[in-house]
N, C-alpha and C. Protein backbone atom coordinates (compact mmCIF):
# COMPACT_ATOMS: atom_id res chain seq x y z
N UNK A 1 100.49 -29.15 89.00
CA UNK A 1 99.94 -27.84 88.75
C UNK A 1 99.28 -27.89 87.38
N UNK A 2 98.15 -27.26 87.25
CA UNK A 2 97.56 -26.99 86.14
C UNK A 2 98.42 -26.41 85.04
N UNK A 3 97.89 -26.23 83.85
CA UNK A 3 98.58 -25.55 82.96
C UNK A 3 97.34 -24.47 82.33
N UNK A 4 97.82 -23.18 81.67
CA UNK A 4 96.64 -22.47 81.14
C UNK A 4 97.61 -21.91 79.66
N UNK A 5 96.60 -21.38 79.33
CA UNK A 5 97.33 -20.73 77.78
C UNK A 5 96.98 -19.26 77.73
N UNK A 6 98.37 -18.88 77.60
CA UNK A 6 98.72 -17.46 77.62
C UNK A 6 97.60 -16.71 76.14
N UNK A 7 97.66 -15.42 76.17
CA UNK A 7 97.01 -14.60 74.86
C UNK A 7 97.74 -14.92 74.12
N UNK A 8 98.89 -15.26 73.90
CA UNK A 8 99.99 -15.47 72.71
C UNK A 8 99.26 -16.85 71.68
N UNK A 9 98.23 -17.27 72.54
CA UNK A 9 97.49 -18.40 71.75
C UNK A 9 96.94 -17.99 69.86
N UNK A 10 97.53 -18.47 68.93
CA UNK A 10 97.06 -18.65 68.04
C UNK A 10 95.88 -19.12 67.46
N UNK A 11 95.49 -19.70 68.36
CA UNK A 11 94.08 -20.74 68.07
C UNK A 11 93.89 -21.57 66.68
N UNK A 12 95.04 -22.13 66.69
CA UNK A 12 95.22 -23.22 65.61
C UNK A 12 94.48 -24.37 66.21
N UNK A 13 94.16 -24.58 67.37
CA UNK A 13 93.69 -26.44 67.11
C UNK A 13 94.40 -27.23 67.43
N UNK A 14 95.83 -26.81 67.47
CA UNK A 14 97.09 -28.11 67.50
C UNK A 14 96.97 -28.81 69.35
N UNK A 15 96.77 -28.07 69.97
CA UNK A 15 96.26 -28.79 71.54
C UNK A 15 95.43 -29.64 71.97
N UNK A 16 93.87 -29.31 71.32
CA UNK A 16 92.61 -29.94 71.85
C UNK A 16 92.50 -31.52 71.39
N UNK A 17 93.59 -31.85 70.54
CA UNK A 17 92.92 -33.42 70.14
C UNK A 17 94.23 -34.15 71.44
N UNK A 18 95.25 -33.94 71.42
CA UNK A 18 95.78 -34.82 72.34
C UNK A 18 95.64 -34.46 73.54
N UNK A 19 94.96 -34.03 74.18
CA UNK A 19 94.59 -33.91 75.56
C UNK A 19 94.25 -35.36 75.68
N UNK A 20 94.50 -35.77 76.89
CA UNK A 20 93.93 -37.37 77.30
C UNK A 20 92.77 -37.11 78.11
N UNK A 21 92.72 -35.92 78.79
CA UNK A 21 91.74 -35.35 79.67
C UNK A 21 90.24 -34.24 78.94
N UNK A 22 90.34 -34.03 78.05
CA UNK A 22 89.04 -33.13 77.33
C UNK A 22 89.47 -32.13 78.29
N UNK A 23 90.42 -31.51 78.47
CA UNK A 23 90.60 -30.36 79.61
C UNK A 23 90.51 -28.83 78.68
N UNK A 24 90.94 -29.33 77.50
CA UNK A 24 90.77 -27.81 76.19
C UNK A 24 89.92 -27.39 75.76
N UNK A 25 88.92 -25.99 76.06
CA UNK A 25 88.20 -25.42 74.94
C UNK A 25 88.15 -24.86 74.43
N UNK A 26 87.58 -24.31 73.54
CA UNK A 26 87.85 -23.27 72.74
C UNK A 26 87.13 -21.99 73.32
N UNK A 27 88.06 -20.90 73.17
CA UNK A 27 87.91 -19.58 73.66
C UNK A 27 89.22 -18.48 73.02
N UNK A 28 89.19 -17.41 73.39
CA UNK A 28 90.27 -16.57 73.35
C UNK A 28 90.85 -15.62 74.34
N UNK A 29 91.84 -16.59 74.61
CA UNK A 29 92.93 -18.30 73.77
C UNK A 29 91.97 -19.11 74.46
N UNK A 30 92.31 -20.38 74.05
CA UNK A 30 91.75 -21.63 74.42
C UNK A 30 91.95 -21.85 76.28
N UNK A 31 91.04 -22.37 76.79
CA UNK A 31 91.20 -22.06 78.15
C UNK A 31 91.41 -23.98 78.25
N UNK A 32 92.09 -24.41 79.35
CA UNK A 32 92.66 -25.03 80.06
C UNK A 32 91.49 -25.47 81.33
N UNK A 33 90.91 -26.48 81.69
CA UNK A 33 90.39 -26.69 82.70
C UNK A 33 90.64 -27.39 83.58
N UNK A 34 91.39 -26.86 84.78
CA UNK A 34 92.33 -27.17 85.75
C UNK A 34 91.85 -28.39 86.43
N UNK A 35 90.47 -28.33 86.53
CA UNK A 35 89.98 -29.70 87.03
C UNK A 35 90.45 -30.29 86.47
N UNK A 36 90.83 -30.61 85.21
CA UNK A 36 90.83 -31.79 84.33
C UNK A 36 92.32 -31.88 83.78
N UNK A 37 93.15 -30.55 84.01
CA UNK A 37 94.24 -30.65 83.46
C UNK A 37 95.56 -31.78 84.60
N UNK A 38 95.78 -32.82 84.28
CA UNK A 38 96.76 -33.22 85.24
C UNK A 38 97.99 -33.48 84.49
N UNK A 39 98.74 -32.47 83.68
CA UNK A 39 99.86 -32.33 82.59
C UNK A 39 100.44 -33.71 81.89
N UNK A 40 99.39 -34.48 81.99
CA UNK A 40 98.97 -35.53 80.83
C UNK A 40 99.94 -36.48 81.67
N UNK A 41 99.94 -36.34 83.62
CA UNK A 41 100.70 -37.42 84.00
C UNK A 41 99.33 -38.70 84.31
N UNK A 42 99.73 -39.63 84.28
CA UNK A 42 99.02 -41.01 84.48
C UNK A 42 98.63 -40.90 82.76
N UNK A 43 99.22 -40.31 81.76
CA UNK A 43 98.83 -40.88 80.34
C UNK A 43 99.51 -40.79 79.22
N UNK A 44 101.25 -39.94 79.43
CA UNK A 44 102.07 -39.59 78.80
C UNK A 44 103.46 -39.18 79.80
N UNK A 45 104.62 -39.52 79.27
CA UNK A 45 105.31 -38.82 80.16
C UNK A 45 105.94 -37.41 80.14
N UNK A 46 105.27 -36.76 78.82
CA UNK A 46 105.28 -34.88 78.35
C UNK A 46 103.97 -34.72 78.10
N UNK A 47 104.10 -33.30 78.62
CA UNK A 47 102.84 -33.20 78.63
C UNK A 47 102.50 -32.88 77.03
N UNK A 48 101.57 -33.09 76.91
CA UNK A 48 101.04 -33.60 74.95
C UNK A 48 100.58 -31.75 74.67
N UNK A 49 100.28 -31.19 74.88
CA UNK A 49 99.80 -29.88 74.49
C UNK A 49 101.24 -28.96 74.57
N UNK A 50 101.77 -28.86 75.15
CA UNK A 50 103.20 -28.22 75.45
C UNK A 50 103.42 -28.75 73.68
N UNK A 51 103.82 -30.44 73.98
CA UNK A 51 104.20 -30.35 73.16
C UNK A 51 104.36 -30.21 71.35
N UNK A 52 102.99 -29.64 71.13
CA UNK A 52 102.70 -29.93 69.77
C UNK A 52 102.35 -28.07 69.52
N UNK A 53 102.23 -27.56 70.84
CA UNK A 53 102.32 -26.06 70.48
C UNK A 53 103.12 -25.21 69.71
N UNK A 54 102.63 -24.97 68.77
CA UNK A 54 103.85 -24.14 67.35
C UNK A 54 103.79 -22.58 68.32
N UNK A 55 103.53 -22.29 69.12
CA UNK A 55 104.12 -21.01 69.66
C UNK A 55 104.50 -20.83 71.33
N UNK A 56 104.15 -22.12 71.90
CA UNK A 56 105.14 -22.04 72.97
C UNK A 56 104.14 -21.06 74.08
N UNK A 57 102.86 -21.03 74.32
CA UNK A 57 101.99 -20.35 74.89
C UNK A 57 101.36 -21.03 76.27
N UNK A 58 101.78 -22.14 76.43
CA UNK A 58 101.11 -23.24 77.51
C UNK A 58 102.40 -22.57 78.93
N UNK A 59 101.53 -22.40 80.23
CA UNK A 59 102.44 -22.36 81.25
C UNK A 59 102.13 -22.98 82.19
N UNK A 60 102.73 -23.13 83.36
CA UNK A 60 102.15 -24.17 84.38
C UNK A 60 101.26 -22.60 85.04
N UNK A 61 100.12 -23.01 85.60
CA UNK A 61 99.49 -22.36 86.29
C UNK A 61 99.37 -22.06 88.38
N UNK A 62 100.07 -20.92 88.38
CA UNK A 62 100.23 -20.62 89.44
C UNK A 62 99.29 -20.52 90.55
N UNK A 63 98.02 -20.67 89.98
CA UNK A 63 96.52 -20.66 90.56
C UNK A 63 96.10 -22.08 90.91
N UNK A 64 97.20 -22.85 90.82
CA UNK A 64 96.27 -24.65 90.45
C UNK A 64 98.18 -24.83 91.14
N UNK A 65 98.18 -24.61 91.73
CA UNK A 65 99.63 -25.52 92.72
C UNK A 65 99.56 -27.00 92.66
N UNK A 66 100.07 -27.79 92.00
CA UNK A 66 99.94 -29.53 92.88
C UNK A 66 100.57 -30.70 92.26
N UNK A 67 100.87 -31.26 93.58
CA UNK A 67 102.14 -32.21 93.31
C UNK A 67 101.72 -33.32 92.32
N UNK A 68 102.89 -34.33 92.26
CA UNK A 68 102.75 -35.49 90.84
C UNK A 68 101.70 -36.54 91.37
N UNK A 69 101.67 -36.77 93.05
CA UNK A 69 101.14 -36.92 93.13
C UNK A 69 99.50 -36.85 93.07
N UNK A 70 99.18 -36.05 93.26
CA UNK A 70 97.53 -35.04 93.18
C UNK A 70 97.37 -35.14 91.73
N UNK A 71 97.87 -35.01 90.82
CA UNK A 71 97.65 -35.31 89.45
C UNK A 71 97.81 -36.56 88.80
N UNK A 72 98.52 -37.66 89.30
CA UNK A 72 97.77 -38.91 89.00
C UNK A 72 96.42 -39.07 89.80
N UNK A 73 96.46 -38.77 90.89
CA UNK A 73 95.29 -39.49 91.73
C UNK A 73 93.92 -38.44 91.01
N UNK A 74 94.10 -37.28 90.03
CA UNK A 74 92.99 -36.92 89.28
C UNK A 74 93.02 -37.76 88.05
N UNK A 75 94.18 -37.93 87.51
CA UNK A 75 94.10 -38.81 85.91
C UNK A 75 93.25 -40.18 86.45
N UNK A 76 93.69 -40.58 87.74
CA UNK A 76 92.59 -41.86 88.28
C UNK A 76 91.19 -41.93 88.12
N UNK A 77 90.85 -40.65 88.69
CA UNK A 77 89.62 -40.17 89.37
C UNK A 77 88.81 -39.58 87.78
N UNK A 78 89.43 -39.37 86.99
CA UNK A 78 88.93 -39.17 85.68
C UNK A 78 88.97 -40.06 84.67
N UNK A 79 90.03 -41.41 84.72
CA UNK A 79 89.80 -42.34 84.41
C UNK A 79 89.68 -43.18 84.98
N UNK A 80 88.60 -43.80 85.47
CA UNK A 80 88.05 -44.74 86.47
C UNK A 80 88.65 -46.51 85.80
N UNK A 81 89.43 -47.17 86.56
CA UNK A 81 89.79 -48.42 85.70
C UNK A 81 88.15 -49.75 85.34
C-alpha cells in the first residue's frame, strides 16, 4: 500500500532525500506519489520516510491497497537491473 502525508506535515524536508523512489514532492503537505511509493520495500527494510519523520504524519494509504508483493515488482519496474 502506498503511503501519503497527513496535514499534520510540517514541511521540514526530513522525507524527500531518502526516498529510494523520488515518490516526494513538495506541496501542502508534501504529497506522496503512489505510483512510485513502494514503502521503500526492494530498498530498505523500514520504510525511510516514516522513519526520519519528527512528527509522525506518514500513513499507509487506503486508496493504493497492495501486497509486498506488488511493491517489489514496482521497486523492479522502477529500478530496472
Amino acid at each position: 500500500m502506498a503511503l501519503y502525508i497527513t496535514d499534520e506535515c510540517i514541511i521540514c524536508d526530513a522525507c524527500v532525500v531518502p526516498c529510494p523512489n523520488q515518490a516526494i514532492s513538495r506541496g501542502q503537505p508534501y504529497v506522496i506519489d503512489p505510483e512510485k511509493c513502494t514503502e521503500c520495500v526492494g530498498a530498505h527494510d523500514e520504510k525511510q520516510c516514516v522513519k526520519v519523520c519528527p512528527v509522525d504524519c506518514i500513513l499507509p494509504d487506503p486508496n493504493h491497497p497492495e501486497r509486498q508483493g506488488e511493491l517489489l515488482a514496482k521497486y523492479k519496474k522502477l529500478h530496472p537491473a
